[in-house]
N, C-alpha and C. Protein backbone atom coordinates (compact mmCIF):
# COMPACT_ATOMS: atom_id res chain seq x y z
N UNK A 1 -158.44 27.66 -5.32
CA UNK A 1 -158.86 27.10 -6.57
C UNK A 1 -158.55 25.61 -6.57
N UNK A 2 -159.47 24.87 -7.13
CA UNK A 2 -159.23 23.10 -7.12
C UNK A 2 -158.61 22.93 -8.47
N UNK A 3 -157.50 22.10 -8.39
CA UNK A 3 -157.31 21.72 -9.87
C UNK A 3 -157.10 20.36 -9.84
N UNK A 4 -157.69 19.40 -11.12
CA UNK A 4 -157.92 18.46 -11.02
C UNK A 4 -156.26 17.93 -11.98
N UNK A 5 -155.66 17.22 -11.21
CA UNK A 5 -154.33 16.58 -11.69
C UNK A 5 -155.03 14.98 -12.24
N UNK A 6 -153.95 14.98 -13.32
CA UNK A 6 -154.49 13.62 -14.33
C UNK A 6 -153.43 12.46 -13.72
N UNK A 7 -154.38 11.14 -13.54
CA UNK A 7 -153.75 10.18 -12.56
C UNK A 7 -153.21 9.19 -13.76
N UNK A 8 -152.11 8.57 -12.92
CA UNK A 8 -151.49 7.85 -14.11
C UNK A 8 -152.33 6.82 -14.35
N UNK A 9 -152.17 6.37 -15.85
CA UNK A 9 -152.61 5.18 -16.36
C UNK A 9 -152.96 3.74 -15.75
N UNK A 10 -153.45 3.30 -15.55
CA UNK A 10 -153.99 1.93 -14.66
C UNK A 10 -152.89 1.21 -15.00
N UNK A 11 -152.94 0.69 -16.72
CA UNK A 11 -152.13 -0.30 -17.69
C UNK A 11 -151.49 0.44 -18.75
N UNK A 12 -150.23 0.17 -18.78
CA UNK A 12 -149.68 1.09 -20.04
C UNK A 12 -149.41 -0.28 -20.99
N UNK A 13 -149.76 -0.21 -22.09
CA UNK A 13 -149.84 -0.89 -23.04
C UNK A 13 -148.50 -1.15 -23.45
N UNK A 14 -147.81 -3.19 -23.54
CA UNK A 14 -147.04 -3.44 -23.95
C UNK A 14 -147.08 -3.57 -25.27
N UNK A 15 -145.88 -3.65 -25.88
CA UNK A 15 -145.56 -4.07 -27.08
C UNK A 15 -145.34 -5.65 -27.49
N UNK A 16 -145.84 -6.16 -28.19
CA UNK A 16 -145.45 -8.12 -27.91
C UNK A 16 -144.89 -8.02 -29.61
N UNK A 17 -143.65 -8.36 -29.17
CA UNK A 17 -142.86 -8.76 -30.40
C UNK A 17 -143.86 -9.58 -31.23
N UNK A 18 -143.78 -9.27 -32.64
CA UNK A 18 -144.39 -10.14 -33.52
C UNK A 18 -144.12 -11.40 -33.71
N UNK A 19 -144.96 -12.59 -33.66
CA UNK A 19 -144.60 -13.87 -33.64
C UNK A 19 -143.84 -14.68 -34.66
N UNK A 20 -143.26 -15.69 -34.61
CA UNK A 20 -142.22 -15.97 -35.44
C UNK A 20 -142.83 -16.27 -37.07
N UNK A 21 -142.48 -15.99 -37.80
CA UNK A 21 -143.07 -16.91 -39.30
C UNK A 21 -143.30 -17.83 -39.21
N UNK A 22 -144.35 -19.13 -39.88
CA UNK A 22 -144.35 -20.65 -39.81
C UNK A 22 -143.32 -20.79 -40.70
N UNK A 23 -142.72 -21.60 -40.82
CA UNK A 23 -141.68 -22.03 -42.05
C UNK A 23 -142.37 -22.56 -43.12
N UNK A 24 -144.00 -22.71 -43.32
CA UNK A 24 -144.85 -23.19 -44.22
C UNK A 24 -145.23 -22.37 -45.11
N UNK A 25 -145.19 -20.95 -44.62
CA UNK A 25 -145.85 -19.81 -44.94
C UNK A 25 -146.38 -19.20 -46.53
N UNK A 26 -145.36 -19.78 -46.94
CA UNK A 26 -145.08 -19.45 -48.79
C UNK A 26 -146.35 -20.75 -49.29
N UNK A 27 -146.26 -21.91 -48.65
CA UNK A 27 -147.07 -22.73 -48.96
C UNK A 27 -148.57 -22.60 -48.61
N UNK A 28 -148.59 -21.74 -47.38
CA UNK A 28 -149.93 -21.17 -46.77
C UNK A 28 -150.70 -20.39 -47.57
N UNK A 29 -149.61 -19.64 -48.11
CA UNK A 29 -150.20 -18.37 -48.71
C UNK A 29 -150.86 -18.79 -50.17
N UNK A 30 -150.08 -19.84 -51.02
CA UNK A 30 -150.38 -20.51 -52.09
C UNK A 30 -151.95 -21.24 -51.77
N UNK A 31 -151.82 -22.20 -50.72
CA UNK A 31 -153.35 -22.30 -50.40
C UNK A 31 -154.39 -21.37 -50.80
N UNK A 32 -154.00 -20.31 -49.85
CA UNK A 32 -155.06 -19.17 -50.08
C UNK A 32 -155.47 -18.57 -51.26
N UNK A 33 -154.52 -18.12 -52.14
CA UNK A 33 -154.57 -18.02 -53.43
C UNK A 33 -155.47 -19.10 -54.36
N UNK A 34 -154.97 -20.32 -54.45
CA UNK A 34 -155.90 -21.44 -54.67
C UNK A 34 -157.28 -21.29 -54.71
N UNK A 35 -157.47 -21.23 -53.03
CA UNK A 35 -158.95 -21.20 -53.04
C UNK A 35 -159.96 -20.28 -53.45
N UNK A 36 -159.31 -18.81 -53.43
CA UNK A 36 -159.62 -17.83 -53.80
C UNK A 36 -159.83 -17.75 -55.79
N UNK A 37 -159.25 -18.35 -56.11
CA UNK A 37 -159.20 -18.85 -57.39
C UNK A 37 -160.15 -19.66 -57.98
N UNK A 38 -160.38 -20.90 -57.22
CA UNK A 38 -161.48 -22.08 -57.32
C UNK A 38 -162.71 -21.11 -56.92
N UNK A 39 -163.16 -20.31 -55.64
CA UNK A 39 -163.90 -19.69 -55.39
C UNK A 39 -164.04 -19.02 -56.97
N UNK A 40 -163.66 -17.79 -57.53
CA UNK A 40 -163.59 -17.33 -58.94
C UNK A 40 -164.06 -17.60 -60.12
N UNK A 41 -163.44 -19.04 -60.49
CA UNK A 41 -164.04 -19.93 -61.44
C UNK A 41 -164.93 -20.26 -60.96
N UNK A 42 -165.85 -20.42 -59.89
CA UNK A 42 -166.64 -21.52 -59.42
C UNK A 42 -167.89 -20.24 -59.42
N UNK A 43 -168.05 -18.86 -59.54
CA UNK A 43 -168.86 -18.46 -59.13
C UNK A 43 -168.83 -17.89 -61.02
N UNK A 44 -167.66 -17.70 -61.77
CA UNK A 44 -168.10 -17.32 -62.73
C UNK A 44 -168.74 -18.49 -63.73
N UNK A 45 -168.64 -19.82 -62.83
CA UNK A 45 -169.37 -20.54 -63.97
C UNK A 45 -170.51 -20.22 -63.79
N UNK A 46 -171.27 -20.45 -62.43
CA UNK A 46 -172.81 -20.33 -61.83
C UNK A 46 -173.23 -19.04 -62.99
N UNK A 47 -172.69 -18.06 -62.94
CA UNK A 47 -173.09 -16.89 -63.79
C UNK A 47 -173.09 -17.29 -65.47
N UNK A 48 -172.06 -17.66 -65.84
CA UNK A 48 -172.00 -18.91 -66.91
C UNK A 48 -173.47 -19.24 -67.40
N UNK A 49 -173.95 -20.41 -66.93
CA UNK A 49 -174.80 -21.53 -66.15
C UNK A 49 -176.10 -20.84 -66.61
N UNK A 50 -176.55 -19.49 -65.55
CA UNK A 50 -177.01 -18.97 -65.90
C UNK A 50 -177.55 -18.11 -66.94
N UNK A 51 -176.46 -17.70 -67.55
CA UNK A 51 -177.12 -16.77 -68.95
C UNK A 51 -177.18 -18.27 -69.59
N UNK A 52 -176.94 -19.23 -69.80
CA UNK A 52 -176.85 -20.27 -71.24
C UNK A 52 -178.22 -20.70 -70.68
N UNK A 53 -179.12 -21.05 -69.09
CA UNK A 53 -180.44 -21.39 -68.87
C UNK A 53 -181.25 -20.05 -69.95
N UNK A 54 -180.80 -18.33 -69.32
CA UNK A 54 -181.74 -17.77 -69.81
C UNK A 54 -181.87 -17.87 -71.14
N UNK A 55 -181.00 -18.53 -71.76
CA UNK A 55 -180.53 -17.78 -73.54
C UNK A 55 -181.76 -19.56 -74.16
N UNK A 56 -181.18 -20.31 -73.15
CA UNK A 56 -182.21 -21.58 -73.43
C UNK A 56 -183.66 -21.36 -73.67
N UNK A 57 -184.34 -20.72 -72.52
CA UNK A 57 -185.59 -20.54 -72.06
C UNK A 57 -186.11 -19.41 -73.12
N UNK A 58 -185.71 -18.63 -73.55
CA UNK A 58 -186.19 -17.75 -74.53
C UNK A 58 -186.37 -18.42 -75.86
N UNK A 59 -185.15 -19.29 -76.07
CA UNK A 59 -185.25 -20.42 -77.39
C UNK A 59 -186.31 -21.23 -77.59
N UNK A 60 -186.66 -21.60 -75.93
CA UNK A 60 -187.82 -22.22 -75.73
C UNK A 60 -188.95 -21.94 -76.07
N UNK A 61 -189.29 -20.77 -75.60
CA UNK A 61 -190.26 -19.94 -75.47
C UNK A 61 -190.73 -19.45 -76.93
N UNK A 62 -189.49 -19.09 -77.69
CA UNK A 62 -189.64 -18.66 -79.48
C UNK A 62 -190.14 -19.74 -80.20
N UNK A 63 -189.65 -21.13 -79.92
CA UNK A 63 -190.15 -22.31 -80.55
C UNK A 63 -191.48 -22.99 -80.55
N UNK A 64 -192.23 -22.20 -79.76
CA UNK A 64 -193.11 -22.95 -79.09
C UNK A 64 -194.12 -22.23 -80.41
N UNK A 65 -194.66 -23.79 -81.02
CA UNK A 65 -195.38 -23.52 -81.98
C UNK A 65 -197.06 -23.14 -81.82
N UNK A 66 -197.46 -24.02 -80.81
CA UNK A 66 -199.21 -24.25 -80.18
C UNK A 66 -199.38 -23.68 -79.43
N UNK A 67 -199.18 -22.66 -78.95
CA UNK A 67 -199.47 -21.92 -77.84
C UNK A 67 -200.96 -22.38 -77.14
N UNK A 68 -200.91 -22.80 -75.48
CA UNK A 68 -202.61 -22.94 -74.84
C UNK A 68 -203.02 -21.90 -75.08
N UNK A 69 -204.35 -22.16 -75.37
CA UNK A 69 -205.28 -20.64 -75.59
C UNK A 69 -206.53 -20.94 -74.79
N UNK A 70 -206.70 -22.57 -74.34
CA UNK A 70 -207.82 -22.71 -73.33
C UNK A 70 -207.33 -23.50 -72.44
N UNK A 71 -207.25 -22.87 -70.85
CA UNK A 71 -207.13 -24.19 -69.93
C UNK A 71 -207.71 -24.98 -69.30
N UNK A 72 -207.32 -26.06 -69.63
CA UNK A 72 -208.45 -27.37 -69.44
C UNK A 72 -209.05 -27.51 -68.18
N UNK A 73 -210.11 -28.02 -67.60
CA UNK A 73 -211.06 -27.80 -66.16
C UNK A 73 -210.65 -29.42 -65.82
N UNK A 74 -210.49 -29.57 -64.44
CA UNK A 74 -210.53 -30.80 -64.21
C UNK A 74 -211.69 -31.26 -64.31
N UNK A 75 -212.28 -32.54 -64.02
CA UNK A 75 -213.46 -33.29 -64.24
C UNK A 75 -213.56 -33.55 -63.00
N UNK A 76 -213.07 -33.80 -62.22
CA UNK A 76 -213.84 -34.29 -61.00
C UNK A 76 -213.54 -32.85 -59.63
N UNK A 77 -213.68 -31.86 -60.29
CA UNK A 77 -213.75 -31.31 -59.10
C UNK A 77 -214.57 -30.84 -58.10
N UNK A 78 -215.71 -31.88 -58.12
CA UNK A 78 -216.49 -32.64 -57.17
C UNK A 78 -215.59 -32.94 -55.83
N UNK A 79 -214.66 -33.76 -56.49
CA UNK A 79 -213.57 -34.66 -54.97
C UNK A 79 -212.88 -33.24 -54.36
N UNK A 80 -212.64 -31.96 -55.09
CA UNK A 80 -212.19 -30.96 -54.09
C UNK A 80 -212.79 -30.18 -53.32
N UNK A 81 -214.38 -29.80 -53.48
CA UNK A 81 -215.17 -29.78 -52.67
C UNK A 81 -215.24 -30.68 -51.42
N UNK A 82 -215.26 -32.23 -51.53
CA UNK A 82 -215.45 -32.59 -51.33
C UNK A 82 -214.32 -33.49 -49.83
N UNK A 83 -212.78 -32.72 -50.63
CA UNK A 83 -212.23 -32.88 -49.51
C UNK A 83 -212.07 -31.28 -49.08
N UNK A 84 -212.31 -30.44 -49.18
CA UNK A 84 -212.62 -28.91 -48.58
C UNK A 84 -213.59 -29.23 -47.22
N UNK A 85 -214.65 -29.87 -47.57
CA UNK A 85 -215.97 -30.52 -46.37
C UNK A 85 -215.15 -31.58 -45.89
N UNK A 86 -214.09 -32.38 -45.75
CA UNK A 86 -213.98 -33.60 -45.32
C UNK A 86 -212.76 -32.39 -43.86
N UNK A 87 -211.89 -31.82 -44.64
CA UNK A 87 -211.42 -31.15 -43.67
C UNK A 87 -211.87 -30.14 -42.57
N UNK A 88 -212.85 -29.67 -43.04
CA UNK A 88 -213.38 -29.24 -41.69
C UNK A 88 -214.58 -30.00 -41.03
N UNK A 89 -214.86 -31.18 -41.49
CA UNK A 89 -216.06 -32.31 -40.76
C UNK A 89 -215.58 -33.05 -39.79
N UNK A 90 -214.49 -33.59 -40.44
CA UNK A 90 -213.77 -34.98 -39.55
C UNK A 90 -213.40 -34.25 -38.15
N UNK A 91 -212.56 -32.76 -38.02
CA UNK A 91 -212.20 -32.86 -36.86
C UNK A 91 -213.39 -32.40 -35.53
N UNK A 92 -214.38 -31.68 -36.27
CA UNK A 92 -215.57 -31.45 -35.55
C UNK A 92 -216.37 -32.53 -34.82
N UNK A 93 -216.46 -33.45 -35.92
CA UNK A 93 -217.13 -35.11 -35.54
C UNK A 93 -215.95 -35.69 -34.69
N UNK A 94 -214.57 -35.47 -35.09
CA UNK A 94 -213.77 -36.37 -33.90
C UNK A 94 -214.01 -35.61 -32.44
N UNK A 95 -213.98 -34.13 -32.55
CA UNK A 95 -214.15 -34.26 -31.17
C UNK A 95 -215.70 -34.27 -30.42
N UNK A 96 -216.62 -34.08 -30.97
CA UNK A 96 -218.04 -35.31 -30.35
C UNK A 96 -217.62 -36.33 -30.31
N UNK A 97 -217.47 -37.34 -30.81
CA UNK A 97 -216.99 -38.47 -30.63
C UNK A 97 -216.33 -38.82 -28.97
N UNK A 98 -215.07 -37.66 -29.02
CA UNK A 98 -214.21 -37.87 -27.97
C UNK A 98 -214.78 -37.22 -26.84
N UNK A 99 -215.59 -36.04 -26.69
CA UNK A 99 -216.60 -35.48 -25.62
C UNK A 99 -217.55 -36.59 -25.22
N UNK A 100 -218.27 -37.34 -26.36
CA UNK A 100 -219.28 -38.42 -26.14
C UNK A 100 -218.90 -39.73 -24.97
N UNK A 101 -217.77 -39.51 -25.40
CA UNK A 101 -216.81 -41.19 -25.02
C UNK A 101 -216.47 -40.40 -23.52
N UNK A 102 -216.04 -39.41 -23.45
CA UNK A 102 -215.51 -38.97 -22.26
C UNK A 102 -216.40 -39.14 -21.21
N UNK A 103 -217.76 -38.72 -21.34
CA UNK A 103 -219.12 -38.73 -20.72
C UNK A 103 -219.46 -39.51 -20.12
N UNK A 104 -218.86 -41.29 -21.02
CA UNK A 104 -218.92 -42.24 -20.34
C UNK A 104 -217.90 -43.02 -19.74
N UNK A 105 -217.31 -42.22 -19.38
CA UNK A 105 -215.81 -42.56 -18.50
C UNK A 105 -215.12 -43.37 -19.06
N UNK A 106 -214.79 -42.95 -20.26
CA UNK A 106 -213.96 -43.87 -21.00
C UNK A 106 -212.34 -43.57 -21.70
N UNK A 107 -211.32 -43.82 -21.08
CA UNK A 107 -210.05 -42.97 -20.90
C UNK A 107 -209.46 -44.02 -21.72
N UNK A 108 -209.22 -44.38 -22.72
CA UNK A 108 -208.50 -44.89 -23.87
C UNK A 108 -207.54 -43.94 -24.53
């Protein structure tokens, strides 16, 4: 019968004494606290901030005496047609242009 025996460990895992305290530590820790604090206030204002925009915008919105009931047409929207055709003309005509010029050996 084969029996398979268990081989010792490659690395047996040391223990590393825990490193010394900073002598700052009490002051470290106060930092942290701090910021964690400023972080706190700083996110409950944003929330703050926020309900007094939404509570604004509804005020807004209630006040609003004239409501639009027709929206106005621009007048010249001729010129947006008109650059709608300019954008797809120019680059078609630039490159004839640049096929044309090429034709005549002209490397500018």
């Amino acid at each position: 019968s084969s029996s398979i025996e268990a081989s010792p460990p490659l690395h047996t895992p040391r223990r590393h004494p825990r490193p010394p305290t900073p002598p700052n530590a009490p002051a470290m820790a106060l930092d942290g606290l701090l910021v964690r604090a400023v972080l706190l206030l700083s996110c409950a204002a944003a929330a703050w901030a926020q309900a007094v925009r939404g509570a604004a915008e509804k005020a807004a919105v209630a006040a609003a005496e004239y409501p639009m009931h027709k929206v106005p047409t621009n007048p010249h929207s001729d010129l947006a047609i008109a650059s709608i055709v300019a954008a797809v003309a120019v680059p078609i005509v630039a490159l004839g242009v640049m096929f044309w010029l090429k034709e005549k050996a002209w490397y500018g």
